[in-house]
Protein backbone atom coordinates (compact mmCIF):
# COMPACT_ATOMS: atom_id res chain seq x y z
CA UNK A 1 2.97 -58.83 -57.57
CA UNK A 2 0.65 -56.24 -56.32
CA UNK A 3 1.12 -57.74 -52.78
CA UNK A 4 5.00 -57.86 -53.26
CA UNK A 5 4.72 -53.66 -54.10
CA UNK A 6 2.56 -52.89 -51.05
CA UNK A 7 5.10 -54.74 -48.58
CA UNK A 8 8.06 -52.89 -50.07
CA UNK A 9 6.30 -49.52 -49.90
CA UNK A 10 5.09 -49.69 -46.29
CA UNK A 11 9.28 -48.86 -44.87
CA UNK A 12 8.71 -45.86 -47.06
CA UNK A 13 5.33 -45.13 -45.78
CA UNK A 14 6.40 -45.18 -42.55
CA UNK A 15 9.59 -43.19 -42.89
CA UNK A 16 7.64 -40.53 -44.33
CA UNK A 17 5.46 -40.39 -41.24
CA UNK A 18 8.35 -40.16 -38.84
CA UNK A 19 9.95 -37.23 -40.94
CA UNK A 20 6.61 -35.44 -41.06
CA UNK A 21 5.98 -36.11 -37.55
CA UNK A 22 9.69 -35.09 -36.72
CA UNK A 23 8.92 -31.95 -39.04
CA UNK A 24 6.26 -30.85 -36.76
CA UNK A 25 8.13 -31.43 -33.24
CA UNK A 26 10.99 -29.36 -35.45
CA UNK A 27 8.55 -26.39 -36.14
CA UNK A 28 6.67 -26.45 -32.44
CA UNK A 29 10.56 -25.69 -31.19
CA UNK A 30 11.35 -23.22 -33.64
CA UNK A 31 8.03 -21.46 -32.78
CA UNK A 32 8.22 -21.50 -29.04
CA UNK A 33 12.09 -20.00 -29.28
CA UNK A 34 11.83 -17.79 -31.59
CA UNK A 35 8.17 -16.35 -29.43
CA UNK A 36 10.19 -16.40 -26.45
CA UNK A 37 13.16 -14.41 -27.85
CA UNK A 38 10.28 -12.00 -28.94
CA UNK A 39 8.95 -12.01 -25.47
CA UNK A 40 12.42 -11.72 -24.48
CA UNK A 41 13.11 -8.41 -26.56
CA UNK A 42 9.78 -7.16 -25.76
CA UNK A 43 10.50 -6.57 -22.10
CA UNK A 44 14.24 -5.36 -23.00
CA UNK A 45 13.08 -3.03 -24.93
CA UNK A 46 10.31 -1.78 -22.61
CA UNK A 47 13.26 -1.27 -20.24
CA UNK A 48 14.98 0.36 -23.17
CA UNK A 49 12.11 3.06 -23.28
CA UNK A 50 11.95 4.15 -20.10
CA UNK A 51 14.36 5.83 -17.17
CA UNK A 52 14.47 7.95 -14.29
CA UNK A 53 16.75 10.44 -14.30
CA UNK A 54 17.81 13.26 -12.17
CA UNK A 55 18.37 11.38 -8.78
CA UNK A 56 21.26 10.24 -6.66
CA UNK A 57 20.74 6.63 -7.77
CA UNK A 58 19.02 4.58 -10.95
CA UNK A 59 15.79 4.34 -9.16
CA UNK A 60 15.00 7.49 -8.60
CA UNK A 61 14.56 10.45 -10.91
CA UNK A 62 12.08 12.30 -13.18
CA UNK A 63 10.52 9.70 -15.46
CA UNK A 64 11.34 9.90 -19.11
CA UNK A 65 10.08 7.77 -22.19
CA UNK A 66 11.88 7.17 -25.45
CA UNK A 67 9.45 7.04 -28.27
CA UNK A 68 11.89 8.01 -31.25
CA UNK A 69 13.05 10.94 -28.28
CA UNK A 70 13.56 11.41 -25.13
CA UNK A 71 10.74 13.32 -23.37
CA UNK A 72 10.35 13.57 -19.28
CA UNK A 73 6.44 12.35 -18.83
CA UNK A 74 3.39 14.43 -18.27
CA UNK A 75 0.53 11.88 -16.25
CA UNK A 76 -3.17 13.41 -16.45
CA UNK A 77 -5.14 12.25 -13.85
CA UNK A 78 -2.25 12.02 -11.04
CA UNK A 79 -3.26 11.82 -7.71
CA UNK A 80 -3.20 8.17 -6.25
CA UNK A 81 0.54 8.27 -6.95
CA UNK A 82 2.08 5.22 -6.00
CA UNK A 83 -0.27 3.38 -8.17
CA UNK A 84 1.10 4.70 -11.03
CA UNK A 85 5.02 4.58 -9.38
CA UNK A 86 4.93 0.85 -8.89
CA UNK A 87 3.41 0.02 -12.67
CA UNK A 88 7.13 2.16 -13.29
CA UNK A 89 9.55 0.43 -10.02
CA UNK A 90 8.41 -3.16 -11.63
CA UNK A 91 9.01 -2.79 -15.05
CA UNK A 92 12.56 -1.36 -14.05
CA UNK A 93 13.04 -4.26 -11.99
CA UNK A 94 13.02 -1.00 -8.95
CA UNK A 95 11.66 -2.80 -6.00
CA UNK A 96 8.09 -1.32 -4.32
CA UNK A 97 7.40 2.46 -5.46
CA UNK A 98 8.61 4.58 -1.95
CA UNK A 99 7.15 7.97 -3.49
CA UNK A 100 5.76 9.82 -6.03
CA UNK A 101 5.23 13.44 -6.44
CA UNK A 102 4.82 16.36 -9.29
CA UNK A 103 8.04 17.86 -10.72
CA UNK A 104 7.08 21.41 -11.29
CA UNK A 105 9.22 23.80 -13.98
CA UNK A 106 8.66 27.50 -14.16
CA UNK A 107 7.88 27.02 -17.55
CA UNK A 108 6.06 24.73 -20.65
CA UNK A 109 8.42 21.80 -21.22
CA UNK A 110 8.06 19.47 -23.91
CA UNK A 111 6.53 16.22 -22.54
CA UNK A 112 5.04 12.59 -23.59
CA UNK A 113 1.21 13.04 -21.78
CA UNK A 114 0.03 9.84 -20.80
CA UNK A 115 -3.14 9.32 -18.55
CA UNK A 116 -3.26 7.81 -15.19
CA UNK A 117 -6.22 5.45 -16.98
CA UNK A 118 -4.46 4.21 -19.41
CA UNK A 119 -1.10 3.86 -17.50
CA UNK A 120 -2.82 1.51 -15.00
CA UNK A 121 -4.52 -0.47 -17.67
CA UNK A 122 -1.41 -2.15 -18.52
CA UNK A 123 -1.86 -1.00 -22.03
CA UNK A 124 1.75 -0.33 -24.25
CA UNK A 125 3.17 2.91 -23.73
CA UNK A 126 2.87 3.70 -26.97
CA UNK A 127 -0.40 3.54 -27.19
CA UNK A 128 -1.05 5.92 -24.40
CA UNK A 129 1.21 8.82 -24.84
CA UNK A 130 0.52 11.96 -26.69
CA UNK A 131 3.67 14.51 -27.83
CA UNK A 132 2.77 17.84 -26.23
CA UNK A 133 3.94 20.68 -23.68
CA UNK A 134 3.38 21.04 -19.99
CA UNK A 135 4.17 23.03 -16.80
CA UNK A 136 5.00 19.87 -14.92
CA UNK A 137 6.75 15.79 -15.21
CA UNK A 138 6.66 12.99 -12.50
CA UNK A 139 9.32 12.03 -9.71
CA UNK A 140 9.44 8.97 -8.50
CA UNK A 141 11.45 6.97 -6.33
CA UNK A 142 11.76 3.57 -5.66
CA UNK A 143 13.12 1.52 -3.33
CA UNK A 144 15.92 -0.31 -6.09
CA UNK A 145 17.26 -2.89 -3.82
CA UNK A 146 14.31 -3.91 -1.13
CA UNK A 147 10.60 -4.69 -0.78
CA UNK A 148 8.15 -5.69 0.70
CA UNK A 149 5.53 -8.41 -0.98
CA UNK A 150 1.93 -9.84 0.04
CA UNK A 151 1.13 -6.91 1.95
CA UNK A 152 -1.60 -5.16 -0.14
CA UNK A 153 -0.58 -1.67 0.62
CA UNK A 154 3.39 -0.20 1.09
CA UNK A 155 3.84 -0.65 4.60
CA UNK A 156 3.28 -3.93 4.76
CA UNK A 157 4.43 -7.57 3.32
CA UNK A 158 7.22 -10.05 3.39
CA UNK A 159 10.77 -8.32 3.58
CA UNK A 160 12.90 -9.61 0.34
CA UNK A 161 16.42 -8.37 -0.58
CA UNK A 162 18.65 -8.79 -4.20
CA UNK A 163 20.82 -11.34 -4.34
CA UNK A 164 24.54 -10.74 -5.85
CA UNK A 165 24.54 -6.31 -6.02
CA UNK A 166 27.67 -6.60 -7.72
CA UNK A 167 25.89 -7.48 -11.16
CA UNK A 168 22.91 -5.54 -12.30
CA UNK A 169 21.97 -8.84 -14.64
CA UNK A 170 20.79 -11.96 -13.43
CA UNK A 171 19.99 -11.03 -9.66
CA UNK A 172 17.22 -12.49 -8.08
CA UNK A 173 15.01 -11.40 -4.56
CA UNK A 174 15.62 -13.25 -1.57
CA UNK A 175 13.65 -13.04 2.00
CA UNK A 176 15.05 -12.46 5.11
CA UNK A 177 15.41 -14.94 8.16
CA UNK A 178 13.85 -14.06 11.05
CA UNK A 179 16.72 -14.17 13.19
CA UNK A 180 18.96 -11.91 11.85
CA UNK A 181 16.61 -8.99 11.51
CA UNK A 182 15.44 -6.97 14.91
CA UNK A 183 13.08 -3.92 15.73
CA UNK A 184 15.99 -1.87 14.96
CA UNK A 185 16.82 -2.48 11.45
CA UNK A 186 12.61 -2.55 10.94
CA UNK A 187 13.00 0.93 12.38
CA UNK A 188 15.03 1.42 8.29
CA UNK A 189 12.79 -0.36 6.48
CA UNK A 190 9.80 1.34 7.79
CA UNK A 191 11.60 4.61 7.52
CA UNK A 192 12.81 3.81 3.95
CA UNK A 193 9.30 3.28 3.17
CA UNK A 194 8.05 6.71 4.14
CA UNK A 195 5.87 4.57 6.65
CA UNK A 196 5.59 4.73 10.19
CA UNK A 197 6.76 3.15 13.09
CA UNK A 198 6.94 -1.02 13.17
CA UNK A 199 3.87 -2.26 14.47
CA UNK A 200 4.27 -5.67 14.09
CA UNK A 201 7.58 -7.90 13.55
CA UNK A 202 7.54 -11.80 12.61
CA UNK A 203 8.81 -14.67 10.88
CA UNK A 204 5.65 -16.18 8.47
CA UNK A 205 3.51 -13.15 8.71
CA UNK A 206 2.91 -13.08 4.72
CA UNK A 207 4.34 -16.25 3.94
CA UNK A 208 6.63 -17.42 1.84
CA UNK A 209 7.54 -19.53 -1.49
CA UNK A 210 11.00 -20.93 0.06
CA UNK A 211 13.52 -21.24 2.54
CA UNK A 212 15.35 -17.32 2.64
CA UNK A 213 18.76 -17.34 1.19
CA UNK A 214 20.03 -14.17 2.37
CA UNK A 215 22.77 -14.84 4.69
CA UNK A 216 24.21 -11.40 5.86
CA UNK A 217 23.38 -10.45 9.46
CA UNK A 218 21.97 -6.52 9.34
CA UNK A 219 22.98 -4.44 12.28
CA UNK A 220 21.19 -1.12 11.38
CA UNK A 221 22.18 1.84 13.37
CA UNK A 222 19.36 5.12 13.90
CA UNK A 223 20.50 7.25 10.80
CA UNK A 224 20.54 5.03 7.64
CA UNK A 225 18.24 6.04 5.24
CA UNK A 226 17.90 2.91 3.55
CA UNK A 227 18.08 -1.10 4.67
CA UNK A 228 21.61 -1.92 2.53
CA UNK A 229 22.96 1.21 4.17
CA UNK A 230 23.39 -0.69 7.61
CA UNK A 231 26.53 -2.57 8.49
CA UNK A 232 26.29 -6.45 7.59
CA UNK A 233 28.01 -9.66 9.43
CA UNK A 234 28.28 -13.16 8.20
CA UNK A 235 25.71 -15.00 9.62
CA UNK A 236 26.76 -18.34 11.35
CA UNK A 237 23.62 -20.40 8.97
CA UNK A 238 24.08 -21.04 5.50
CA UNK A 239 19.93 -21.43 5.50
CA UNK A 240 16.98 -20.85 6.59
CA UNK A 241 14.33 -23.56 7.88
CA UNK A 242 10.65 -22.29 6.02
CA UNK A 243 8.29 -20.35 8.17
CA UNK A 244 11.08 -18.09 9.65
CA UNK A 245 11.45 -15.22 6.44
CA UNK A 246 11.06 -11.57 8.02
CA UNK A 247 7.15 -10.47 7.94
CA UNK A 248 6.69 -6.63 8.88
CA UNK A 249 3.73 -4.29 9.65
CA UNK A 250 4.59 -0.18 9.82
CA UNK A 251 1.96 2.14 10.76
CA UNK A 252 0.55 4.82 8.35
CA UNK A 253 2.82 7.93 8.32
CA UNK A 254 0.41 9.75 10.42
CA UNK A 255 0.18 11.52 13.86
CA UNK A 256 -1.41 14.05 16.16
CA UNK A 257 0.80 16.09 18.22
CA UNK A 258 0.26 18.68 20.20
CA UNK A 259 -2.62 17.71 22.11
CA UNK A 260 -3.35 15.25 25.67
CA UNK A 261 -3.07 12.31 23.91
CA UNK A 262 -1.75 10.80 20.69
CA UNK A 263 -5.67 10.17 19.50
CA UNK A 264 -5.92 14.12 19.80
CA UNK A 265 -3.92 17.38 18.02
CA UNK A 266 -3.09 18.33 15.16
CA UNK A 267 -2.64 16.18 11.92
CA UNK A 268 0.53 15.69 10.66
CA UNK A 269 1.81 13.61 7.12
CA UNK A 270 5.46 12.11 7.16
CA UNK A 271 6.43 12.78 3.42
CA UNK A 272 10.00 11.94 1.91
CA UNK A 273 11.53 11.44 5.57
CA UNK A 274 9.93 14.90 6.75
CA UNK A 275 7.03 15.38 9.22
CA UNK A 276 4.64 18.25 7.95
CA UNK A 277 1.01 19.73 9.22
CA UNK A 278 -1.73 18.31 7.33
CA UNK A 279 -4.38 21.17 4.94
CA UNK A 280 -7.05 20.41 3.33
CA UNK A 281 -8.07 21.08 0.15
CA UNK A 282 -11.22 21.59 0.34
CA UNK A 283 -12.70 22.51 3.91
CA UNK A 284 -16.09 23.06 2.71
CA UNK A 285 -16.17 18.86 1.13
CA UNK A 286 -14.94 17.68 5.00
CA UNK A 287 -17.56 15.43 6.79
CA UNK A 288 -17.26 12.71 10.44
CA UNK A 289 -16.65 10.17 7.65
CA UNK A 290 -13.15 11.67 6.28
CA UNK A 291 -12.18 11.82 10.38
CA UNK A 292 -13.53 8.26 10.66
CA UNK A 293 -10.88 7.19 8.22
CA UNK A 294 -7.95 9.24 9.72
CA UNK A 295 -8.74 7.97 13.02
CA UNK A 296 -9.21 4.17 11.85
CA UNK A 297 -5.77 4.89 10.42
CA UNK A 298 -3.87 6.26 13.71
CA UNK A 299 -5.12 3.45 15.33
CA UNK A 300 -7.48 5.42 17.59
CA UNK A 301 -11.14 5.05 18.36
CA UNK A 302 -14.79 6.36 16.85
CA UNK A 303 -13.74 10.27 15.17
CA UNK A 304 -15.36 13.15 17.41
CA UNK A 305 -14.53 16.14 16.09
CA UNK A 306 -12.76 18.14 13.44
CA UNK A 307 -11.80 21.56 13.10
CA UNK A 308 -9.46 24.40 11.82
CA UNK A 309 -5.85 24.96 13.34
CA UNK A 310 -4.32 28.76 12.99
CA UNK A 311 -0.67 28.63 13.55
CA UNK A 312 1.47 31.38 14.24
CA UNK A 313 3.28 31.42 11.22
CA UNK A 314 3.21 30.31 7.68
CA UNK A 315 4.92 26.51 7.28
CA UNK A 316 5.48 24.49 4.35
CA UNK A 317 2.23 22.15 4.63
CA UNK A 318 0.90 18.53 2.89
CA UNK A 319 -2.56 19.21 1.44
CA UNK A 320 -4.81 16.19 1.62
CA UNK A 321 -7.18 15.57 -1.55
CA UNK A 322 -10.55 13.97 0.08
CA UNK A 323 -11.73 11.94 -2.87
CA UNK A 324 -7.98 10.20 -2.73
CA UNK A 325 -8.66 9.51 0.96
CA UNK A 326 -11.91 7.90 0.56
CA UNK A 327 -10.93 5.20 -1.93
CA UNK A 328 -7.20 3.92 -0.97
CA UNK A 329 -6.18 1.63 1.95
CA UNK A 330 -3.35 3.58 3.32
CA UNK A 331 -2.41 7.24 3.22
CA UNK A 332 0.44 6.58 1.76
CA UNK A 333 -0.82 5.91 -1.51
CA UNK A 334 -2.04 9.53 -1.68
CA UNK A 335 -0.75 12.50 -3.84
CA UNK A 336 -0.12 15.14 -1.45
CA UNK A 337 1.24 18.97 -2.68
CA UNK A 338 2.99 21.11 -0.86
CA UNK A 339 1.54 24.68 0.41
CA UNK A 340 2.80 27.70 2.76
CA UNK A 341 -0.05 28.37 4.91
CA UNK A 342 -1.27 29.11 8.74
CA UNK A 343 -3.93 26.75 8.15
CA UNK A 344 -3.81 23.44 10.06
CA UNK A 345 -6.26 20.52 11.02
CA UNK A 346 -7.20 19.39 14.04
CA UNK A 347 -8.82 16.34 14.80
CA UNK A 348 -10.15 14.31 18.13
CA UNK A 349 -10.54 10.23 18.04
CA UNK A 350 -11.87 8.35 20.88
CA UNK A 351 -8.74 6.40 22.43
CA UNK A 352 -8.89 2.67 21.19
CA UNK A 353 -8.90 1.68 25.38
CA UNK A 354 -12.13 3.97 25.86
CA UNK A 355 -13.48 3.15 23.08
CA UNK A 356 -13.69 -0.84 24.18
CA UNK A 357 -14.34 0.16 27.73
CA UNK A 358 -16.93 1.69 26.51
CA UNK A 359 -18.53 -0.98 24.41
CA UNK A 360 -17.47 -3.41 27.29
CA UNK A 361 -19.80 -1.48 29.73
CA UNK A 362 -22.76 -1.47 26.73
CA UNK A 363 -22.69 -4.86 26.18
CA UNK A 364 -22.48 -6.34 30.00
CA UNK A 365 -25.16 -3.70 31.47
CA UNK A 366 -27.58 -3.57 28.79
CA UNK A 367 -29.67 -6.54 29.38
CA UNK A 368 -29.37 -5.80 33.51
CA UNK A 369 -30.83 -2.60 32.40
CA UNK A 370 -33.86 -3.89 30.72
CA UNK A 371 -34.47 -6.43 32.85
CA UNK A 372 -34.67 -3.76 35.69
CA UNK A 373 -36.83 -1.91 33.55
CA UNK A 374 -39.16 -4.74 32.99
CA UNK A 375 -39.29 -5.36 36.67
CA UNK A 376 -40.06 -1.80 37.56
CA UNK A 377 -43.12 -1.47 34.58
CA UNK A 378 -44.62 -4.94 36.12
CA UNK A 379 -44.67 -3.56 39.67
CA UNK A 380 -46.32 -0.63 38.67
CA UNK A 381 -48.73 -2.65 36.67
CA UNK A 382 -49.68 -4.72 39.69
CA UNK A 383 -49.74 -2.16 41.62
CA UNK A 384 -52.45 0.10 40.04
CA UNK A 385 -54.89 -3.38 39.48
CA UNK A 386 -54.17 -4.26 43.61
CA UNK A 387 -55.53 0.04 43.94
CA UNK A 388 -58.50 -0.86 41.56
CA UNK A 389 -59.70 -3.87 42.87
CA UNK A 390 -59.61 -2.30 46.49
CA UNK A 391 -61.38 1.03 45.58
CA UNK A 392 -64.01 -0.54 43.57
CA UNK A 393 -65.72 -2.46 46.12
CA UNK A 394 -65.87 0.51 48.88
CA UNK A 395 -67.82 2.81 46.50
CA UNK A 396 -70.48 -0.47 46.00
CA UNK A 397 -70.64 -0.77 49.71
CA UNK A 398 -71.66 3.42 49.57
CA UNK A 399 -74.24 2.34 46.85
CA UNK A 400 -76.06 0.01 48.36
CA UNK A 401 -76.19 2.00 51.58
């Protein structure tokens, strides 16, 4: 009997064991979804909370955070700007941060103070503001619609467009074949960027994850301001093979003007599509090892000399913070303020040509030179013992006279 009651119990035994196992696999799903949807309304409402507002498009304006109000935002410690513009462009789903600069009422405004520190430390919002008042918000603007990726600084990376503009919801970024994108349209880009001139213009340069699905020809013109501005033609591919999506290199927005050469004159910064003379802050703090970096920048050779610039007449001026310069990669990333002043730099580099001519002629005559020098101390050497041993046997012919 007691082995007749075991056999009928073990269905039931086992169909317990499926529910409880299918009670788990139940639970894991309802724990995953409903920690997504969290997720999910986590980053809505982070988009919820913040805006720029102000400019000509949705990715550009003053910055403003909503916690409980709306309140334009106050950074302390704001002077690498794009650092703290790009933490701002991606959560907005803006593209790469183009600029960043201070937004300067006449008078105390309230404002949600949050610290460059704390901003950059990925820590919530919330968590780093403070309600107070303040002379001065943020502006930033960001590029919306383009970027560039893989680059490690602004003017640099793999060139990727949104898909489908007509939606603002499910768009995705795209790179760009190779083929139909020229030196032209990088021209835009580059100028979009607040960068320089294209240095460098190829298909693979930062690689790629896949084939590029933009299909649009560009056929940029010399005025647009920005890459989707330029006229577009159906392309005659539907695809692009891998290895071919657009990689560009701008220079930093930097030149010298006004002097022999373009590794000589005086400094100038290209801010929000505008070429102005370069001030310093502090003249006094300026050392060979600030030039070194401008010139390594330009493009030019070894720095030679730096020095004060008196124009004729006051001109709306970029003033350059030195410890900002001696801890980015690019200029770009800089905070620069504007000044009216008569004040200019000037600066001299070595031109890059000279610079490896020079280095050339070090390293090919430099061992001729000391084995020349050898050559000459060994004559001389033999030549004073050959004078010795002749003299000394004269005087012991006098001697023994």
């Amino acid at each position: 009997m007691k082995a007749g009651n075991t056999d009928r119990q073990k269905p039931t035994s086992s169909f317990q064991s499926l529910l409880l196992n299918m009670d788990h696999t139940l639970m894991a799903l309802l724990l995953w979804l409903c920690c997504s949807g969290v997720h999910a309304d986590e980053t809505h409402s982070l988009k919820e909370s913040i805006r720029l507002v102000g400019g000509s498009r949705r990715c550009d304006g003053q910055w403003e955070l909503n916690l409980g109000e709306w309140r334009p935002v106050h950074i302390e410690g704001f002077y690498d700007g794009l650092k703290e513009a790009s933490v701002i462009c991606r959560q907005l789903d803006c593209g790469s941060a183009v600029s960043a600069r201070d937004h300067e009422p006449s008078f105390l405004i309230p404002v949600w103070t949050v610290s460059s520190e704390c901003l950059l430390s990925g820590s919530d919002l919330k968590d780093c503001a403070i309600k107070e008042e303040a002379f001065g918000s943020v502006w930033f603007t960001c590029s919306e619609s383009v970027r560039l990726v893989n680059g490690g600084d602004g003017c640099s990376g793999r060139l990727e467009v949104k898909v489908s503009q007509s939606s603002q919801f499910n768009q995705s970024w795209s790179s760009v074949c190779e083929a139909d994108f020229d030196h032209q349209d990088a021209e835009v880009v580059c100028r979009e960027f607040n960068c320089g001139s294209p240095k460098v213009l190829k298909g693979g340069l930062y690689g790629e994850v896949e084939a590029p699905m933009w299909s649009p020809q560009f056929q940029c013109g010399d005025n647009e301001s920005s890459l989707l501005d330029c006229r577009r033609s159906d392309s005659a591919r539907n695809s692009c093979s891998p290895g071919k999506a657009v990689g560009l290199t701008c220079s930093e927005p930097l030149r010298l003007v006004g002097g022999p050469s373009p590794c000589e004159g005086r400094l100038q910064i290209r801010r929000e599509g505008k070429w102005r003379l370069g001030i310093l802050w502090s003249l006094k703090s300026w050392t060979l090892n600030h030039t070194e970096i401008i010139c390594k920048w330009l493009g030019c050779g070894s720095a030679v000399s730096m020095e004060r610039n008196t124009e004729p007449l006051q001109q709306e001026m970029s003033e350059i913070y030195l410890h900002c310069i001696e801890r980015v990669p690019s200029i770009r990333e800089c905070m620069f303020y504007t000044e009216y002043s008569t004040e200019a730099i000037k600066l001299k580099c070595l031109e890059p040509d000279r610079a490896t001519d020079g280095n050339l002629r070090l390293t090919v005559f430099t061992p001729v030179f000391i084995f020349c020098l050898v050559l000459l101390l060994l004559s001389v050497t033999f030549f004073i013992f050959a004078l010795c041993f002749t003299y000394k046997p004269t005087r012991w012919q006098q001697s023994g006279q």
